[in-house]
N, C-alpha and C. Protein backbone atom coordinates (compact mmCIF):
# COMPACT_ATOMS: atom_id res chain seq x y z
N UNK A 1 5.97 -0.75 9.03
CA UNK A 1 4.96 0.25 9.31
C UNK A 1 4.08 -0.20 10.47
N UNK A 2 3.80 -1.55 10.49
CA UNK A 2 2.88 -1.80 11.21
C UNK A 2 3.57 -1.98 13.04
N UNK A 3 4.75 -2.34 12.71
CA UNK A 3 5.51 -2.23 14.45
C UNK A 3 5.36 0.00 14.83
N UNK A 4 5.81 0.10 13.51
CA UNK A 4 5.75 1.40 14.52
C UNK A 4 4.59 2.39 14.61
N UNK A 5 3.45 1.78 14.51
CA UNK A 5 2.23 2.52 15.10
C UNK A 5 1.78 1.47 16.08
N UNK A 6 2.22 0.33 16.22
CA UNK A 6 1.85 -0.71 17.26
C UNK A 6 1.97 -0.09 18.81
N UNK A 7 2.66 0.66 19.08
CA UNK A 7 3.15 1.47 20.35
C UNK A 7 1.55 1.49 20.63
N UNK A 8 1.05 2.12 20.29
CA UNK A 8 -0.32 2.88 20.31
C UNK A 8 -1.67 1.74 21.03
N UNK A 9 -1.20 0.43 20.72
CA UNK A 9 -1.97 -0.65 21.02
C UNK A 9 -1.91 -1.27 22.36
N UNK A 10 -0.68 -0.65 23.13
CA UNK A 10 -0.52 -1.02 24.20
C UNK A 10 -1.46 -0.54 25.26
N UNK A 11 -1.82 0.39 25.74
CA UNK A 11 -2.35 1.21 26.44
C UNK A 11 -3.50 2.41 25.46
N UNK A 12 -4.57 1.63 26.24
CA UNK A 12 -5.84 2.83 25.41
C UNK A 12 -6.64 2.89 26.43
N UNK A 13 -7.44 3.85 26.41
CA UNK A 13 -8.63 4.37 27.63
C UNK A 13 -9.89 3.02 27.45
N UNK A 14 -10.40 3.09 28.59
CA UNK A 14 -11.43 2.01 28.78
C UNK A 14 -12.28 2.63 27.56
N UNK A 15 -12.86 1.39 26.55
CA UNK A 15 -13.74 1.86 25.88
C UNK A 15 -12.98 2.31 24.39
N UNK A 16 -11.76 1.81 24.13
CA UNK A 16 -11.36 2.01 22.78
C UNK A 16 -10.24 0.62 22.84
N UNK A 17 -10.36 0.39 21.31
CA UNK A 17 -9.64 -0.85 21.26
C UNK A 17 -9.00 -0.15 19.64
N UNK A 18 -7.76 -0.65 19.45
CA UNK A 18 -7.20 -0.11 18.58
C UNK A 18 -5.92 -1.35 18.36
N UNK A 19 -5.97 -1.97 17.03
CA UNK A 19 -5.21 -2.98 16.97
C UNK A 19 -4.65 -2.59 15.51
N UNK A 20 -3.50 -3.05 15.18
CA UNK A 20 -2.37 -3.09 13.68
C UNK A 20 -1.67 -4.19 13.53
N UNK A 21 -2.16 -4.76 12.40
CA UNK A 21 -1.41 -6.00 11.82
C UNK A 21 -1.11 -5.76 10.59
N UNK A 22 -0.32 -6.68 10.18
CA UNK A 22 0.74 -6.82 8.63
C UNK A 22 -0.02 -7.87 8.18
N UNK A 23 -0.62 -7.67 6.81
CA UNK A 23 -0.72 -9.19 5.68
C UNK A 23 -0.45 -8.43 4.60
N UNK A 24 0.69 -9.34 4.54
CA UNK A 24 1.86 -9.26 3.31
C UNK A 24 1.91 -7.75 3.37
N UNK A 25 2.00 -6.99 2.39
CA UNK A 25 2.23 -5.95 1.92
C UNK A 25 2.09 -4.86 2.56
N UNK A 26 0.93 -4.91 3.40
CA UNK A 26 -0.18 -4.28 3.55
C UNK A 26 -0.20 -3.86 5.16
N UNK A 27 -0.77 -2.79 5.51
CA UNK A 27 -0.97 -2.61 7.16
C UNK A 27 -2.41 -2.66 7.35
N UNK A 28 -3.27 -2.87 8.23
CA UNK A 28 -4.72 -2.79 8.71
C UNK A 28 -4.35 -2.41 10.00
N UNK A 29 -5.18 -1.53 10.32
CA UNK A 29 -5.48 -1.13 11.34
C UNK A 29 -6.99 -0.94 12.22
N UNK A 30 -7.56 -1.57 13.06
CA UNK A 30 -8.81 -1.34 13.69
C UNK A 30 -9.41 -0.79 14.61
N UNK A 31 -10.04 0.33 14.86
CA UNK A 31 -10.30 1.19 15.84
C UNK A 31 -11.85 0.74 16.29
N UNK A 32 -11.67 0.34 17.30
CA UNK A 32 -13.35 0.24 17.65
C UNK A 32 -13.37 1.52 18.84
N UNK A 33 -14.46 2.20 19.31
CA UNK A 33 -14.60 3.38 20.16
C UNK A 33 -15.94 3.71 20.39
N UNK A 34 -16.13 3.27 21.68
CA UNK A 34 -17.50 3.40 22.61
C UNK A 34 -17.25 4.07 23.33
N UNK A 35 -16.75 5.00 23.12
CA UNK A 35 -16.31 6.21 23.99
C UNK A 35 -17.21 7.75 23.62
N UNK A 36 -15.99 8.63 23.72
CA UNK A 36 -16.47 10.06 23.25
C UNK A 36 -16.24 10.01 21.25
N UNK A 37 -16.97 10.52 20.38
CA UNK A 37 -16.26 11.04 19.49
C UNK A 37 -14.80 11.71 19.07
N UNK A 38 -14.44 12.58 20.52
CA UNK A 38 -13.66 13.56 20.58
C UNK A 38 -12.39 12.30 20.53
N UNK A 39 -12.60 11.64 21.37
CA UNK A 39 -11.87 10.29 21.55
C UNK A 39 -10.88 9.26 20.42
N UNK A 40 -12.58 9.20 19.53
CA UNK A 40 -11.83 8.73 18.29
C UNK A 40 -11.36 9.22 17.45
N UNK A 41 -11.63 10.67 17.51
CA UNK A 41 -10.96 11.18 16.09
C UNK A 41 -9.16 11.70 16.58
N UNK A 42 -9.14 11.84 18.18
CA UNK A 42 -7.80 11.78 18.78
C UNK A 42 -7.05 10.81 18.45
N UNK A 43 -7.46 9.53 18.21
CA UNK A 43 -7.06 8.25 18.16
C UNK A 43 -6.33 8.30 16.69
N UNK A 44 -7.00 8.62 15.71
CA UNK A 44 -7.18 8.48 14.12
C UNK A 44 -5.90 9.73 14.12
N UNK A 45 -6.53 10.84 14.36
CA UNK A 45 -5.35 11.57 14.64
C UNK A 45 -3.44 11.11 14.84
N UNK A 46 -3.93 10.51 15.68
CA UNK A 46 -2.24 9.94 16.64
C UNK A 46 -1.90 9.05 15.92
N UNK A 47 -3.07 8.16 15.14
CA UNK A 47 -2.45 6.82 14.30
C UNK A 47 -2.00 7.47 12.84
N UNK A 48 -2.76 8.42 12.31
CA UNK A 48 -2.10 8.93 10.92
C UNK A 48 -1.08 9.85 11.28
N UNK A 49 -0.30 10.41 12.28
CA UNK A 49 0.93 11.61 12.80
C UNK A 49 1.60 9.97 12.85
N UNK A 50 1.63 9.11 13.87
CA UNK A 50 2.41 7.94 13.35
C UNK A 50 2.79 7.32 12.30
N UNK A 51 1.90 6.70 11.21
CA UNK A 51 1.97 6.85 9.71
C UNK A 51 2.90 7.42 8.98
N UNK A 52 2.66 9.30 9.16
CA UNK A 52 3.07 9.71 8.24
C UNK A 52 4.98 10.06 8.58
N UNK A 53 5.23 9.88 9.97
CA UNK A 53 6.45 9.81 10.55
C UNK A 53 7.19 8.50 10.14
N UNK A 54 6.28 7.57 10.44
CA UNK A 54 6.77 5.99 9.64
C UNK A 54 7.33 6.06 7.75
N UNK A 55 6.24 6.55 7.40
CA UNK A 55 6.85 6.46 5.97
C UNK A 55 8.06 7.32 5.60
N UNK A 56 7.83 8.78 6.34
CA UNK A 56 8.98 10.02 5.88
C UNK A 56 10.06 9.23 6.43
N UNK A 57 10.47 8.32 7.44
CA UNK A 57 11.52 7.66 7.92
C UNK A 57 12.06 6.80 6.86
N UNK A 58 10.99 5.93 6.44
CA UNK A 58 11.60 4.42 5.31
C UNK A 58 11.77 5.39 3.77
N UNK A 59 11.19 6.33 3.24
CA UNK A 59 11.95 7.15 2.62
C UNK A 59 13.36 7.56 2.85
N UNK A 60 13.52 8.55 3.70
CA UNK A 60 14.57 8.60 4.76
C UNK A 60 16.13 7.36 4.15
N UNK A 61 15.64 6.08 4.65
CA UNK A 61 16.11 5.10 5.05
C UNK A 61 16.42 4.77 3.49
N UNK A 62 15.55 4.85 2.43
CA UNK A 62 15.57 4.20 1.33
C UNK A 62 16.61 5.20 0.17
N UNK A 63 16.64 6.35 0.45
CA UNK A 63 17.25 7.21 -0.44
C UNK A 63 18.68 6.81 0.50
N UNK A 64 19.10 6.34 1.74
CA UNK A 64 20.51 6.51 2.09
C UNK A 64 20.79 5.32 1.49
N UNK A 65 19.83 4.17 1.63
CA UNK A 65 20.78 2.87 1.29
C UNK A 65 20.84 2.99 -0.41
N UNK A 66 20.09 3.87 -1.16
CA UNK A 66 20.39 3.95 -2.63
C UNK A 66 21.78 4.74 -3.43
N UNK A 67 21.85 5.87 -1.93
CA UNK A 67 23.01 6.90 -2.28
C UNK A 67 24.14 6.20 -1.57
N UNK A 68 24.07 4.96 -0.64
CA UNK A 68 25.11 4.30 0.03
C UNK A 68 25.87 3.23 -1.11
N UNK A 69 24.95 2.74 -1.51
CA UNK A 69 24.86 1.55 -2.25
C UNK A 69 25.52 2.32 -3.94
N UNK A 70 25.43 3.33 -4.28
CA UNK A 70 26.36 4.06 -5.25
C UNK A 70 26.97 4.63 -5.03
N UNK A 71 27.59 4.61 -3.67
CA UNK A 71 29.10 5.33 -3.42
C UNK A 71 29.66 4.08 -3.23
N UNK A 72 29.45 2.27 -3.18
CA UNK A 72 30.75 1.05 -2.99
C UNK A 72 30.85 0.93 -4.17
N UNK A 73 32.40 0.54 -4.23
CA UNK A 73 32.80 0.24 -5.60
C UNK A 73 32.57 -1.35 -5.75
């Protein structure tokens, strides 16, 4: 989860800092924004549309290797 909202960390407007790390289990994510409002809630925006694309994927991913994994004999 945490590589694929990392995209997002590469490139940000002067005045927003936006970082994602993994401990253990878990994702954190940190938005600092001395910017516009409009700014950060764009930000929060783009990071939860990432999120929720991340998880519907490892779902995705988790029902094939379960229906894969009961079709080998």
């Amino acid at each position: 989860m945490a590589k694929a909202v990392s995209p997002d960390n590469v490139e940000v407007p002067p005045g927003l800092f936006v970082k994602t790390a993994r401990r253990r289990s878990k994702v954190f994510t940190t938005v600092e924004c001395q910017t516009k409002l409009q700014t950060f809630i764009a930000t929060i925006d783009d990071l939860l549309s990432c999120v929720s694309v991340s998880e519907k994927a490892f779902s995705v991913a988790k029902r094939f290797k379960m229906h894969r994994n009961n079709l080998e004999p």
